[in-house]
Structure formats: structure tokens, C-alpha cells
Protein backbone atom coordinates (compact mmCIF):
# COMPACT_ATOMS: atom_id res chain seq x y z
CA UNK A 1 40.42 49.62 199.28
CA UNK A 2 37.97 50.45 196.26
CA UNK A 3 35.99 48.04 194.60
CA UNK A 4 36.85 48.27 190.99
CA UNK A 5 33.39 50.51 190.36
CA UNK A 6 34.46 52.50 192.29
CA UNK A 7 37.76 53.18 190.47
CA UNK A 8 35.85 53.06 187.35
CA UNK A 9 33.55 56.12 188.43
CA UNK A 10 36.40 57.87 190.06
CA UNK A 11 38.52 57.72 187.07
CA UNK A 12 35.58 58.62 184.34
CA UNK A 13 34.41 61.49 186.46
CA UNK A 14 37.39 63.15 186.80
CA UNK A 15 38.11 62.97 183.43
CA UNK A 16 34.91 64.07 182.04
CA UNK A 17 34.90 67.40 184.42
CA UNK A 18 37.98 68.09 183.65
CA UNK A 19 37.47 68.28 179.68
CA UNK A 20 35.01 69.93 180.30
CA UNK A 21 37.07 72.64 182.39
CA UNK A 22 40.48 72.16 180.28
CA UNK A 23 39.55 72.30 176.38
CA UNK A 24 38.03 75.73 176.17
CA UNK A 25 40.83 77.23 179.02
CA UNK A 26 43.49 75.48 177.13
CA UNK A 27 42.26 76.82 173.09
CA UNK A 28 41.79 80.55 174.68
CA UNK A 29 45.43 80.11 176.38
CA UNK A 30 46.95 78.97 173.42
CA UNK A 31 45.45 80.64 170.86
CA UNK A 32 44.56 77.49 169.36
CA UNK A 33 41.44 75.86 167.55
CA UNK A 34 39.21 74.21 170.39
CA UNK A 35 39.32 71.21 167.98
CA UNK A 36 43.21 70.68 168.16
CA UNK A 37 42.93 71.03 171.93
CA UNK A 38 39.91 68.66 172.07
CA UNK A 39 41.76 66.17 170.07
CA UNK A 40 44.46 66.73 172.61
CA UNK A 41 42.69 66.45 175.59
CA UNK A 42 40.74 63.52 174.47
CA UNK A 43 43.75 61.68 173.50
CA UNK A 44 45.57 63.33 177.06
CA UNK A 45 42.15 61.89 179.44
CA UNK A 46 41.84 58.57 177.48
CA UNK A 47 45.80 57.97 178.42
CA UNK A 48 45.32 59.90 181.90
CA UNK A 49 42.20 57.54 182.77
CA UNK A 50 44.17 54.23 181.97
CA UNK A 51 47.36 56.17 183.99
CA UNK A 52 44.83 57.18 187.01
CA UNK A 53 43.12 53.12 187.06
CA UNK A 54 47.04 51.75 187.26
CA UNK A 55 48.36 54.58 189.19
CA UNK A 56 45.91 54.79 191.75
CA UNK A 57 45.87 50.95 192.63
CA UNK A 58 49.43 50.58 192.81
CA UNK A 59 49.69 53.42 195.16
CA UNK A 60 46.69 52.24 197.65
CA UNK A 61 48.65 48.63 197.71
CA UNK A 62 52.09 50.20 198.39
CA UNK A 63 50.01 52.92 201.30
CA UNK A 64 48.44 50.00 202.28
CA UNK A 65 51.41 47.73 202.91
CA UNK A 66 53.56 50.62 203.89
CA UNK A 67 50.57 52.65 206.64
CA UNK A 68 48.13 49.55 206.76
CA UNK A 69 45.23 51.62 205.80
CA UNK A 70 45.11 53.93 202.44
CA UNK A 71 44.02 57.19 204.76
CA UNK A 72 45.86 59.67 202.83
CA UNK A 73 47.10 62.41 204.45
CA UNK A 74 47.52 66.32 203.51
CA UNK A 75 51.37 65.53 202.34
CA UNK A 76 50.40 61.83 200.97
CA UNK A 77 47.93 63.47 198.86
CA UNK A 78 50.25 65.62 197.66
CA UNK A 79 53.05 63.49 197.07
CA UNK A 80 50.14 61.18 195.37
CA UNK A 81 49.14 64.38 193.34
CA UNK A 82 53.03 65.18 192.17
CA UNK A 83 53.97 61.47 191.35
CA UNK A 84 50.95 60.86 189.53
CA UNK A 85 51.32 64.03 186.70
CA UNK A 86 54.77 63.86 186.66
CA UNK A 87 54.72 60.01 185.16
CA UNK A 88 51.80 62.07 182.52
CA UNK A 89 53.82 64.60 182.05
CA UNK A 90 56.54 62.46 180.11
CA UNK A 91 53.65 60.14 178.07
CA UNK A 92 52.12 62.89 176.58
CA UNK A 93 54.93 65.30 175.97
CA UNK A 94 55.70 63.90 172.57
CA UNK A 95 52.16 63.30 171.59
CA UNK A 96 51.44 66.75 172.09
CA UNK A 97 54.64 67.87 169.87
CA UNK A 98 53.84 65.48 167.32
CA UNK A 99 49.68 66.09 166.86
CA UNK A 100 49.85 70.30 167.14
CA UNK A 101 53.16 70.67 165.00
CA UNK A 102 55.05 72.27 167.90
CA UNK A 103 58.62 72.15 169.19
CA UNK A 104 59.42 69.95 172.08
CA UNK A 105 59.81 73.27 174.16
CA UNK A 106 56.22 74.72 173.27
CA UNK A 107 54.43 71.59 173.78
CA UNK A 108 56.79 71.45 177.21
CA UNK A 109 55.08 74.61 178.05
CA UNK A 110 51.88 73.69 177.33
CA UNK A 111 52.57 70.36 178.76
CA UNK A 112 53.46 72.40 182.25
CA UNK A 113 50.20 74.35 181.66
CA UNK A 114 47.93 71.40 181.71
CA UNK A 115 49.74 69.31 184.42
CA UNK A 116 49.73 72.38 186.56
CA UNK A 117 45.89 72.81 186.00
CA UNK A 118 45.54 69.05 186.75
CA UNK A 119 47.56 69.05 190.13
CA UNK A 120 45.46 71.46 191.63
CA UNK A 121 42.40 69.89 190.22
CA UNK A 122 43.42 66.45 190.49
CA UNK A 123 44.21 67.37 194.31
CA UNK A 124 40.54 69.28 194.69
CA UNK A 125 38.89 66.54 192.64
CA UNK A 126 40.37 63.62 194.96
CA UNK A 127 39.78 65.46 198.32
CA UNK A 128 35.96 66.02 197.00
CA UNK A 129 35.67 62.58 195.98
CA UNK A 130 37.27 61.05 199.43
CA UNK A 131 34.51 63.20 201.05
CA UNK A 132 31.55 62.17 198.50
CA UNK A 133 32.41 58.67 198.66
CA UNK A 134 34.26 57.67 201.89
CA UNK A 135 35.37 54.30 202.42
CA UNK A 136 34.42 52.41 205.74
CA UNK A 137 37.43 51.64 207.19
CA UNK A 138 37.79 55.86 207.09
CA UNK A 139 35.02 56.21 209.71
CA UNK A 140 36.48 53.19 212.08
CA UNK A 141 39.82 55.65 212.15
CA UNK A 142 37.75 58.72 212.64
CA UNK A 143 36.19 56.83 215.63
CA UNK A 144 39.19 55.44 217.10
């Protein structure tokens, strides 16, 4: 399993690309100020990060009890990938209402919009980082 480091990088770094990818996509999208999406996203990662360190440790102890190793594979990852924005998807639905002065529907939509950005990057992210940063028992399987 990862150290808690680990976790820590993994967790900052995807949330600081992503920002970085989401804020100006989601303003020109929407039509709205970059600084109302910032505020959004920022609120959105800080939430998502605490989400990803909880999420991701429960699942690697339940793929670990369940597989005995937490080698993900191609429909793990993306049953990993659904799970985890779906449980986002319903923390920041009313946040999103509430700070841009939308109906439940519109943020909904725009709710949809960002989760569906971050399952494909959350699944492209995670794949990279499994690569960049492989853990040991990985290379014993790939051996075996």
C-alpha cells in the first residue's frame, strides 16, 4: 500500500493540475467570471483532496482484503474512477447551487460537467501516476 507521502503527493498533485486545467475550461463553458469558478473549484479540490485521502485508502484496504494486492485492473480502475465522483458529485451539488446563485438543475449540469471532466482525468491522472510511481509489490506480480 502507499505510505501516507505518498497519498499526500498523489492527492495535492492531482488537484493542483487539475485547477489548473478546470477553472479557465469551466468560466469559458459557463459563461461565468473565472473568479466564481475559482472560488468553486477551490472550495470543489479542497473537499475533493480530503474525499480522494479517505476514498482512496478505504478502497486499497477493501482491494486489498478482497484481491490481496491493490493491482488495479482496467475495470477496477474504472469502477474506482465512477465510485469515487459519484460520492463528489452529491457533496458539492448544493455548494455549487448555493455559492453561484443557480437552481439545483443548473448547478446539476454543471455539476455533470466537472465530474465528467474529472473521470476521465481522474482515470488518466491515476494510470500516469501508477506508472510514475509504481509500488514494489507491482513489479513482484509483473515478474511472477
Amino acid at each position: 500500500m502507499r505510505s501516507p507521502l505518498d497519498r499526500l503527493r498523489h492527492a495535492v498533485s492531482f488537484e493542483v493540475i487539475a485547477l489548473l486545467l478546470v477553472v479557465p475550461l469551466g468560466a469559458a463553458a459557463f459563461g461565468m467570471p473565472i473568479h466564481d469558478i475559482g472560488v468553486v473549484g477551490v472550495v470543489s479540490a479542497t473537499l475533493a483532496t480530503l474525499w480522494n485521502l479517505l476514498y482512496n485508502w478505504f478502497f486499497d484496504l477493501a482491494l486489498s482484503r478482497a484481491r490481496g494486492t491493490t493491482l488495479k485492473t482496467l475495470p477496477l480502475r474504472l469502477l474506482h474512477a465512477l465510485l469515487f465522483e459519484g460520492g463528489l458529485l452529491l457533496v458539492l451539488l448544493p455548494f455549487i447551487a448555493w455559492y453561484l446563485g443557480v437552481t439545483l438543475w443548473q448547478a446539476l449540469v454543471m455539476d455533470l460537467s466537472f465530474a465528467l471532466f474529472y473521470l476521465v482525468y481522474a482515470f488518466g491522472f491515476n494510470w500516469g501516476y501508477d506508472r510514475l510511481f509504481p509500488l514494489p509489490e507491482w513489479q513482484r506480480n509483473a515478474e511472477a
